[in-house]
PDB file of N, CA and C in Angstrom:
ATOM      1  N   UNK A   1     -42.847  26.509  22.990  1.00  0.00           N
ATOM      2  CA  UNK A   1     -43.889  27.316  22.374  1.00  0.00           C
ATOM      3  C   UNK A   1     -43.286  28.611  21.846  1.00  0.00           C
ATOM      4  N   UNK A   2     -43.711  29.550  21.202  1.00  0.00           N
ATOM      5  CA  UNK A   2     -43.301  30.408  20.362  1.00  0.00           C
ATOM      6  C   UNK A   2     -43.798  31.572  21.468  1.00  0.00           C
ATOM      7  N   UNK A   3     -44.664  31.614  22.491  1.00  0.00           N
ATOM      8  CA  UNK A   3     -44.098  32.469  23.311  1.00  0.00           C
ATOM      9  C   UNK A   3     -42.595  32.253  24.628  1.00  0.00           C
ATOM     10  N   UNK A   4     -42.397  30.957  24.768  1.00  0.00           N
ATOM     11  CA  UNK A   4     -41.165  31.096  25.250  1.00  0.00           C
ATOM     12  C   UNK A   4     -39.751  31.265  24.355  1.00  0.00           C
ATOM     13  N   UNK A   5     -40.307  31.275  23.422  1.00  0.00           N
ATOM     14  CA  UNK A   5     -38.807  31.668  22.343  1.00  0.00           C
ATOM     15  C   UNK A   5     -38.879  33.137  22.571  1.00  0.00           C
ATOM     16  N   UNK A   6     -39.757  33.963  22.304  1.00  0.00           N
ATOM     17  CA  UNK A   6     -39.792  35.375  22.285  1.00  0.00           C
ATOM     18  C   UNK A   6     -39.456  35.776  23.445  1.00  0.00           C
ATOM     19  N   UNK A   7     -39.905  34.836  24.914  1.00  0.00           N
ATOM     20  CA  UNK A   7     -39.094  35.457  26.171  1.00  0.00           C
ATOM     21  C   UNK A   7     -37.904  35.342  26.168  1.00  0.00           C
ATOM     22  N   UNK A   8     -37.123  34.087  25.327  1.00  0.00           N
ATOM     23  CA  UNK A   8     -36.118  34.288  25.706  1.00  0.00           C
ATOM     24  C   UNK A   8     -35.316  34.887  24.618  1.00  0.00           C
ATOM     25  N   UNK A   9     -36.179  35.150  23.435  1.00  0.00           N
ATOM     26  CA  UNK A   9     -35.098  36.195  22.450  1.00  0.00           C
ATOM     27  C   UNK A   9     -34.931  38.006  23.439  1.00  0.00           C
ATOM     28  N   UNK A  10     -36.644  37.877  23.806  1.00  0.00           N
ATOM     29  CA  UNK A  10     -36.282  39.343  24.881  1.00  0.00           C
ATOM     30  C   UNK A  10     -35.738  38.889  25.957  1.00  0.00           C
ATOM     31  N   UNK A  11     -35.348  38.245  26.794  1.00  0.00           N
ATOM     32  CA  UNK A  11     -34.081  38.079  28.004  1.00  0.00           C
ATOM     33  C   UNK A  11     -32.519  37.858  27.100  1.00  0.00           C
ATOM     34  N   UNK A  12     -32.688  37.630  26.407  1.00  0.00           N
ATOM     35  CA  UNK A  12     -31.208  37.503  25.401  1.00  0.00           C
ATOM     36  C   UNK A  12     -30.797  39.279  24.642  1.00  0.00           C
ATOM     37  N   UNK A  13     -31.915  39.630  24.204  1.00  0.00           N
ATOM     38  CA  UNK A  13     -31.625  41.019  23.849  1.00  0.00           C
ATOM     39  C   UNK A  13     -31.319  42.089  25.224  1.00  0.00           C
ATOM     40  N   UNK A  14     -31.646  41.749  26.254  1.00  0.00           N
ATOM     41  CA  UNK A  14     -31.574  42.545  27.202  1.00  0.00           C
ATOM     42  C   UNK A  14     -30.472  42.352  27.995  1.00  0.00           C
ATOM     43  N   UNK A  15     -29.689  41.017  27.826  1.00  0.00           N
ATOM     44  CA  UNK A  15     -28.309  40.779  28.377  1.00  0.00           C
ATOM     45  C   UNK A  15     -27.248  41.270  27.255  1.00  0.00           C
ATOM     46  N   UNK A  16     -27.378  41.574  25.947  1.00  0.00           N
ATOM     47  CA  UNK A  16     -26.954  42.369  24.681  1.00  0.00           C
ATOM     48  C   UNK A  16     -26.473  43.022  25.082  1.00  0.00           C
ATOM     49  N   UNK A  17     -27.874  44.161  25.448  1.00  0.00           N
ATOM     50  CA  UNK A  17     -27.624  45.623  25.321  1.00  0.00           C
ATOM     51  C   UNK A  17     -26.698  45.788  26.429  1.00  0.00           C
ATOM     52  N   UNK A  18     -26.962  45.186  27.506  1.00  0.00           N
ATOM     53  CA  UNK A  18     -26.374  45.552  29.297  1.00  0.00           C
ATOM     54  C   UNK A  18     -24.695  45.619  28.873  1.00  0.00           C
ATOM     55  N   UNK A  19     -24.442  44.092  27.983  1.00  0.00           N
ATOM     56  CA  UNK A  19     -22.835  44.093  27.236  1.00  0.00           C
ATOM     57  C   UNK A  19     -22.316  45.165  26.657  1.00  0.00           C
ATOM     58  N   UNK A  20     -23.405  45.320  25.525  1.00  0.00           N
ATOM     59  CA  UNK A  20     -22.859  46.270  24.397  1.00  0.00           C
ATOM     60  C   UNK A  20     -23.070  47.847  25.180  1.00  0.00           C
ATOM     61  N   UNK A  21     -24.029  47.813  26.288  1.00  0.00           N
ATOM     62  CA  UNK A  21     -23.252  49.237  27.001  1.00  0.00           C
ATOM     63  C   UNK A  21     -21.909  49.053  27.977  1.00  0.00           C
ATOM     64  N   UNK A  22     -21.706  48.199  28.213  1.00  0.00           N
ATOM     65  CA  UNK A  22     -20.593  47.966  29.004  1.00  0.00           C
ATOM     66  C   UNK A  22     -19.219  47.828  27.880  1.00  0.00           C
ATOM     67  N   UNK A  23     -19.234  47.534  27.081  1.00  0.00           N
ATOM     68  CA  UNK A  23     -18.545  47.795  25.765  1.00  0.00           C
ATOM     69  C   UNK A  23     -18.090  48.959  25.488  1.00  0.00           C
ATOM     70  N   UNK A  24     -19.468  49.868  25.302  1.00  0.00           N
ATOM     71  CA  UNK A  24     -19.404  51.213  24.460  1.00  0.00           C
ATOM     72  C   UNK A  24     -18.299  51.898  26.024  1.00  0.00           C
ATOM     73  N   UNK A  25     -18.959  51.572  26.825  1.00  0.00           N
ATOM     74  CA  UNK A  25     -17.977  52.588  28.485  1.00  0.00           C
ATOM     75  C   UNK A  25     -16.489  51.819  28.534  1.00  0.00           C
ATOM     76  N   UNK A  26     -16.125  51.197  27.873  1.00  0.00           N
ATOM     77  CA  UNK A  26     -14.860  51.057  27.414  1.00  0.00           C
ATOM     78  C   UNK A  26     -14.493  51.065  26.400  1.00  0.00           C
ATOM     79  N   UNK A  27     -15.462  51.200  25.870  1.00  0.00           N
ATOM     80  CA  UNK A  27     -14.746  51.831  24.543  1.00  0.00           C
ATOM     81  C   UNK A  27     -14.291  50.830  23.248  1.00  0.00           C
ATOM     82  N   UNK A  28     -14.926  49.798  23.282  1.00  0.00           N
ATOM     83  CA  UNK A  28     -14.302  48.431  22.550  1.00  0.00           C
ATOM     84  C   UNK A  28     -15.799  48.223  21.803  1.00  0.00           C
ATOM     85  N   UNK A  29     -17.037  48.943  21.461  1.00  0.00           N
ATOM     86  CA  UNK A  29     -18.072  48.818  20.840  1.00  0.00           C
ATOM     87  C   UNK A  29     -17.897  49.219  19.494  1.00  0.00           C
ATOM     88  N   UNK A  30     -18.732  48.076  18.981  1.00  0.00           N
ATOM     89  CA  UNK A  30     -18.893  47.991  16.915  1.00  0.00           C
ATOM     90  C   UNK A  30     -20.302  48.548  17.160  1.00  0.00           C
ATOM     91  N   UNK A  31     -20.451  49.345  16.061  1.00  0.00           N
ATOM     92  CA  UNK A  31     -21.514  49.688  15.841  1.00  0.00           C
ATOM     93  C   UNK A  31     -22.702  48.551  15.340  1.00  0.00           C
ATOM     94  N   UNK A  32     -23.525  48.189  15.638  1.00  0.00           N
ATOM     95  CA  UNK A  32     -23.993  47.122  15.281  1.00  0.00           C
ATOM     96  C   UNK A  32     -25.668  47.337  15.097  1.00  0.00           C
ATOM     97  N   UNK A  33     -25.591  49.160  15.217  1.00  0.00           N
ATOM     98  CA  UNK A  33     -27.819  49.551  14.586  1.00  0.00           C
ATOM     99  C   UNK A  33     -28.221  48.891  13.338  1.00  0.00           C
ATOM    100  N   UNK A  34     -27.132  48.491  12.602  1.00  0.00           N
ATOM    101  CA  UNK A  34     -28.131  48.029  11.405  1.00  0.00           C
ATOM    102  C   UNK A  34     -28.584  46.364  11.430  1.00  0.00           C
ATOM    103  N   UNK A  35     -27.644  45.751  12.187  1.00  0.00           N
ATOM    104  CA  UNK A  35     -28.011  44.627  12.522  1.00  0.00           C
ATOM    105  C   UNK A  35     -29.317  44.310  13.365  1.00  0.00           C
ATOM    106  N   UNK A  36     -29.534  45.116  14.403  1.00  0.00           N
ATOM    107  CA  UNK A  36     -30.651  44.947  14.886  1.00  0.00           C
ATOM    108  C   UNK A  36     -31.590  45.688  14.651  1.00  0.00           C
ATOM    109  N   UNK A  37     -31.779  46.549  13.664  1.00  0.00           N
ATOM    110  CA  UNK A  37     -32.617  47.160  12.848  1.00  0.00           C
ATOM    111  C   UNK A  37     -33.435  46.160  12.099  1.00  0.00           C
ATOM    112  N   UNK A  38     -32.255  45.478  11.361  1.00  0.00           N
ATOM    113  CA  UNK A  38     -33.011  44.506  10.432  1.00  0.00           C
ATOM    114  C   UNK A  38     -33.707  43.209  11.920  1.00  0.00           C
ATOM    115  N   UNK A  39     -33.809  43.344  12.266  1.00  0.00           N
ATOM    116  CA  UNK A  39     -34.346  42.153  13.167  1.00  0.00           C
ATOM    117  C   UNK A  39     -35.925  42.653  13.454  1.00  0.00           C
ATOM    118  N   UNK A  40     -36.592  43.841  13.037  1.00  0.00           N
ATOM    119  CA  UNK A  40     -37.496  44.242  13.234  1.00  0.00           C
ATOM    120  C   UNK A  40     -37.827  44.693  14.548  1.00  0.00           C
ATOM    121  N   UNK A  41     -39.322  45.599  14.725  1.00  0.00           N
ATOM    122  CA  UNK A  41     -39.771  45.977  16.058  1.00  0.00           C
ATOM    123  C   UNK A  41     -39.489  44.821  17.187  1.00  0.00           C
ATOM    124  N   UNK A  42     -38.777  45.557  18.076  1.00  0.00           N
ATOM    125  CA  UNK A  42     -38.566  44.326  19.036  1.00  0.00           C
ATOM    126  C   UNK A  42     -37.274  43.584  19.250  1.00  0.00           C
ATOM    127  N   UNK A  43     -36.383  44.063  18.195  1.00  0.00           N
ATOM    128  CA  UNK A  43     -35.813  42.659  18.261  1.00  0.00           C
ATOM    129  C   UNK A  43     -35.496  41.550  17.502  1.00  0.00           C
ATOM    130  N   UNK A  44     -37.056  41.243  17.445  1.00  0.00           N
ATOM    131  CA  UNK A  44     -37.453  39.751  17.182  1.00  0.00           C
ATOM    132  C   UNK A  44     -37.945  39.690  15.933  1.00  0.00           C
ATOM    133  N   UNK A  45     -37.758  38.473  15.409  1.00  0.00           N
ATOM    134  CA  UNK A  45     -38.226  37.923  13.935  1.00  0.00           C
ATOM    135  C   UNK A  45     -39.638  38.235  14.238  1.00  0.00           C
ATOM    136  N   UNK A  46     -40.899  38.691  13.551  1.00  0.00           N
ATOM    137  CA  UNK A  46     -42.333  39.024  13.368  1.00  0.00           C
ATOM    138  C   UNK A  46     -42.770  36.982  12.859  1.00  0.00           C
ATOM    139  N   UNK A  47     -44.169  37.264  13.784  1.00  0.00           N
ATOM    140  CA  UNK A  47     -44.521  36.031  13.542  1.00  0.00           C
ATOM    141  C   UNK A  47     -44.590  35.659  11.955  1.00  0.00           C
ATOM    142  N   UNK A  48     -44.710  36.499  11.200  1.00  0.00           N
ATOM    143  CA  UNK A  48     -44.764  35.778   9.625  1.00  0.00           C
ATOM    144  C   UNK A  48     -43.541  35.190   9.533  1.00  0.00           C
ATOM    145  N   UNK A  49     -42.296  35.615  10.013  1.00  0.00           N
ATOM    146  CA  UNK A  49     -41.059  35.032   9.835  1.00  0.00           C
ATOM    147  C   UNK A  49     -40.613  32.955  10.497  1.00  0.00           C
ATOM    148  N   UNK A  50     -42.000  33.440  11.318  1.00  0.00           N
ATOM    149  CA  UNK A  50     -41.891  31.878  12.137  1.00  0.00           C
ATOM    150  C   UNK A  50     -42.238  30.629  11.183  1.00  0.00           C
ATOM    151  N   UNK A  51     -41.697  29.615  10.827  1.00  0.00           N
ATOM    152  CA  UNK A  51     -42.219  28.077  10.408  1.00  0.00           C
ATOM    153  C   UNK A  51     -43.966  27.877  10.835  1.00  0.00           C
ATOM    154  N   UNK A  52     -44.684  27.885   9.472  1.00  0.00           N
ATOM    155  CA  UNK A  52     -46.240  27.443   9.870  1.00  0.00           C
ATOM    156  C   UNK A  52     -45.889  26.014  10.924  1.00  0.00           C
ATOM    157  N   UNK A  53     -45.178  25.151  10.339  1.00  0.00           N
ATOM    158  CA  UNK A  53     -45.105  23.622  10.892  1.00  0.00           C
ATOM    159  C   UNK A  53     -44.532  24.155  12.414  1.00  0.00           C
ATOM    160  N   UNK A  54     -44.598  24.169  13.648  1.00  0.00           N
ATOM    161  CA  UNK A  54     -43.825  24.083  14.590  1.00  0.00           C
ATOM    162  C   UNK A  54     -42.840  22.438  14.743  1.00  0.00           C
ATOM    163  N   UNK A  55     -43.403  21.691  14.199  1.00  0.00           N
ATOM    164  CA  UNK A  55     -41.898  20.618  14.419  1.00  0.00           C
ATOM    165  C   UNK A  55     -40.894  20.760  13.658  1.00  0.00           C
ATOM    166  N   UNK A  56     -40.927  21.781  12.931  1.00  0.00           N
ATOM    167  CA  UNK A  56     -39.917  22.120  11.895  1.00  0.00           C
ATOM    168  C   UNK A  56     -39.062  22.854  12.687  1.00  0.00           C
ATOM    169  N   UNK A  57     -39.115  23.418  14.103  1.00  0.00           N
ATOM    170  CA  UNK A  57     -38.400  23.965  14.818  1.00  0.00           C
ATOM    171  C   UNK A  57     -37.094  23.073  15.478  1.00  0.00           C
ATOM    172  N   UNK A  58     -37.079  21.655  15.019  1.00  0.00           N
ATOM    173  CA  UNK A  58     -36.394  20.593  15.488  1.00  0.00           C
ATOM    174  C   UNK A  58     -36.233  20.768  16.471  1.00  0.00           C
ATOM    175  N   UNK A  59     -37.192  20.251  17.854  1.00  0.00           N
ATOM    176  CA  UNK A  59     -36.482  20.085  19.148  1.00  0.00           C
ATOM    177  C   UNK A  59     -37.144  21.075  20.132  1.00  0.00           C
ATOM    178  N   UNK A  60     -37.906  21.850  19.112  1.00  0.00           N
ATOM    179  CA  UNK A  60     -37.664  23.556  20.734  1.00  0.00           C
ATOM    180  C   UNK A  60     -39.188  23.143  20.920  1.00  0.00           C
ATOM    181  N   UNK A  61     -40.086  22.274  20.258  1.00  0.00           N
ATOM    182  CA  UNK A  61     -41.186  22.175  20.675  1.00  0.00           C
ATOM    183  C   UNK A  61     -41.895  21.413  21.975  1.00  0.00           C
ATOM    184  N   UNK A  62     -40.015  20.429  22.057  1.00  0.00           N
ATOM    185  CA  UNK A  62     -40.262  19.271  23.417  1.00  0.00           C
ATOM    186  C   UNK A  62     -39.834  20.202  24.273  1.00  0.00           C
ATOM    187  N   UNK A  63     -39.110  21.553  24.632  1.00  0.00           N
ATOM    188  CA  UNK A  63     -39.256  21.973  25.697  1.00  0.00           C
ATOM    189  C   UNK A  63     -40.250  22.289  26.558  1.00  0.00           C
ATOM    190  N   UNK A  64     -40.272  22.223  27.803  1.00  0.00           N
ATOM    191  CA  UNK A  64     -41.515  22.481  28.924  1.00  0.00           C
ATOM    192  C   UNK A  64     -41.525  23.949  29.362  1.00  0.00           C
ATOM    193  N   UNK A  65     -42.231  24.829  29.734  1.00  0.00           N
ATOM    194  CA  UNK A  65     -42.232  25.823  30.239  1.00  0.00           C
ATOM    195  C   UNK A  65     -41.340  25.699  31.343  1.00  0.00           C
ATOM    196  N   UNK A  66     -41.469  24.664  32.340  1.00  0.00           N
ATOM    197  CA  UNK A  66     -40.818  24.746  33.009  1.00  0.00           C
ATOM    198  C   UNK A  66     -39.691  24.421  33.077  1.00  0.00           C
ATOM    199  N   UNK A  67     -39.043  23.978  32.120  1.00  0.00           N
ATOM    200  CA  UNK A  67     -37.383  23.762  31.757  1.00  0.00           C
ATOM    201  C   UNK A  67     -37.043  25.145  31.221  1.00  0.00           C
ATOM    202  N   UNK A  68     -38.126  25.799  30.627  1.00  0.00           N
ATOM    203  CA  UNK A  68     -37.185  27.341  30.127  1.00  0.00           C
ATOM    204  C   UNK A  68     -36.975  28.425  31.316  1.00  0.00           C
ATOM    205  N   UNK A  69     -38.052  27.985  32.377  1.00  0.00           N
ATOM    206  CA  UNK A  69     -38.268  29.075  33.327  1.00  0.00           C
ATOM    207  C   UNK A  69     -36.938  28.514  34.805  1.00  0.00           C
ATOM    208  N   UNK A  70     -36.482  26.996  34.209  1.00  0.00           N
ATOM    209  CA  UNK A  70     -36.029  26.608  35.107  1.00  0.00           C
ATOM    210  C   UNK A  70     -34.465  26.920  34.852  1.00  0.00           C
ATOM    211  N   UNK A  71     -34.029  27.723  33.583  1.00  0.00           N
ATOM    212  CA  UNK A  71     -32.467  27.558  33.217  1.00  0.00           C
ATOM    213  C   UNK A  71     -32.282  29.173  33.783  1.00  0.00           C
ATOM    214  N   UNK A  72     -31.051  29.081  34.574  1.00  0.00           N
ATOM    215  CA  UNK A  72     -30.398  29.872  35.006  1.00  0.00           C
ATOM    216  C   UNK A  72     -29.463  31.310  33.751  1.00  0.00           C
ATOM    217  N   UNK A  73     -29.555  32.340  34.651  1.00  0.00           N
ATOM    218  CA  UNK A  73     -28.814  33.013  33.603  1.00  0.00           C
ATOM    219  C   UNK A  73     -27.805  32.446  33.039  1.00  0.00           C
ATOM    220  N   UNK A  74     -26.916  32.106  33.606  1.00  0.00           N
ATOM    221  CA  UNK A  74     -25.739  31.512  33.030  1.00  0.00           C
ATOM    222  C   UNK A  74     -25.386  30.192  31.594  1.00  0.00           C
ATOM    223  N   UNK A  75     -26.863  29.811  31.973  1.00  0.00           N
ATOM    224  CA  UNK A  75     -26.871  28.831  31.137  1.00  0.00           C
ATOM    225  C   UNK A  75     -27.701  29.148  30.103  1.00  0.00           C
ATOM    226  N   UNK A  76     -27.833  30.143  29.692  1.00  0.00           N
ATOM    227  CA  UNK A  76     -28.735  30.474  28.053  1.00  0.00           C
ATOM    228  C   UNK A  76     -28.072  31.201  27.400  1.00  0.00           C
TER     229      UNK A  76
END
């Protein structure tokens, strides 16, 4: 569903930033504000940006809530 994509674009942006500050405290960080600038408030693509069709998403529609809630950090 298109709210578990957005959880996991926000659990994906939030393992980012944790990097890209651990980056910047060594000192090995690209500047990268305009990139996620353009990604809009959030982050995230704005629902106009989403496919009207959801099977056009190939695939992310057979996931279960509980297969997204069930994958470990490591594995996303």
């Amino acid at each position: 569903s298109v709210e578990a994509l957005k959880l996991l674009a926000i659990n994906h942006r939030k393992r980012a930033a944790a990097v890209q500050k651990e980056l910047e405290q060594q000192g090995l960080a690209e500047d990268r504000s305009e990139e996620v600038a353009d990604l809009g408030p959030g982050g995230i693509a704005s629902d106009e940006d989403l496919p009207e069709d959801s099977d056009s998403l190939s695939g992310v529609s057979d996931v279960t809530s509980e297969q997204v809630c069930g994958l470990g950090a490591d594995r996303v």
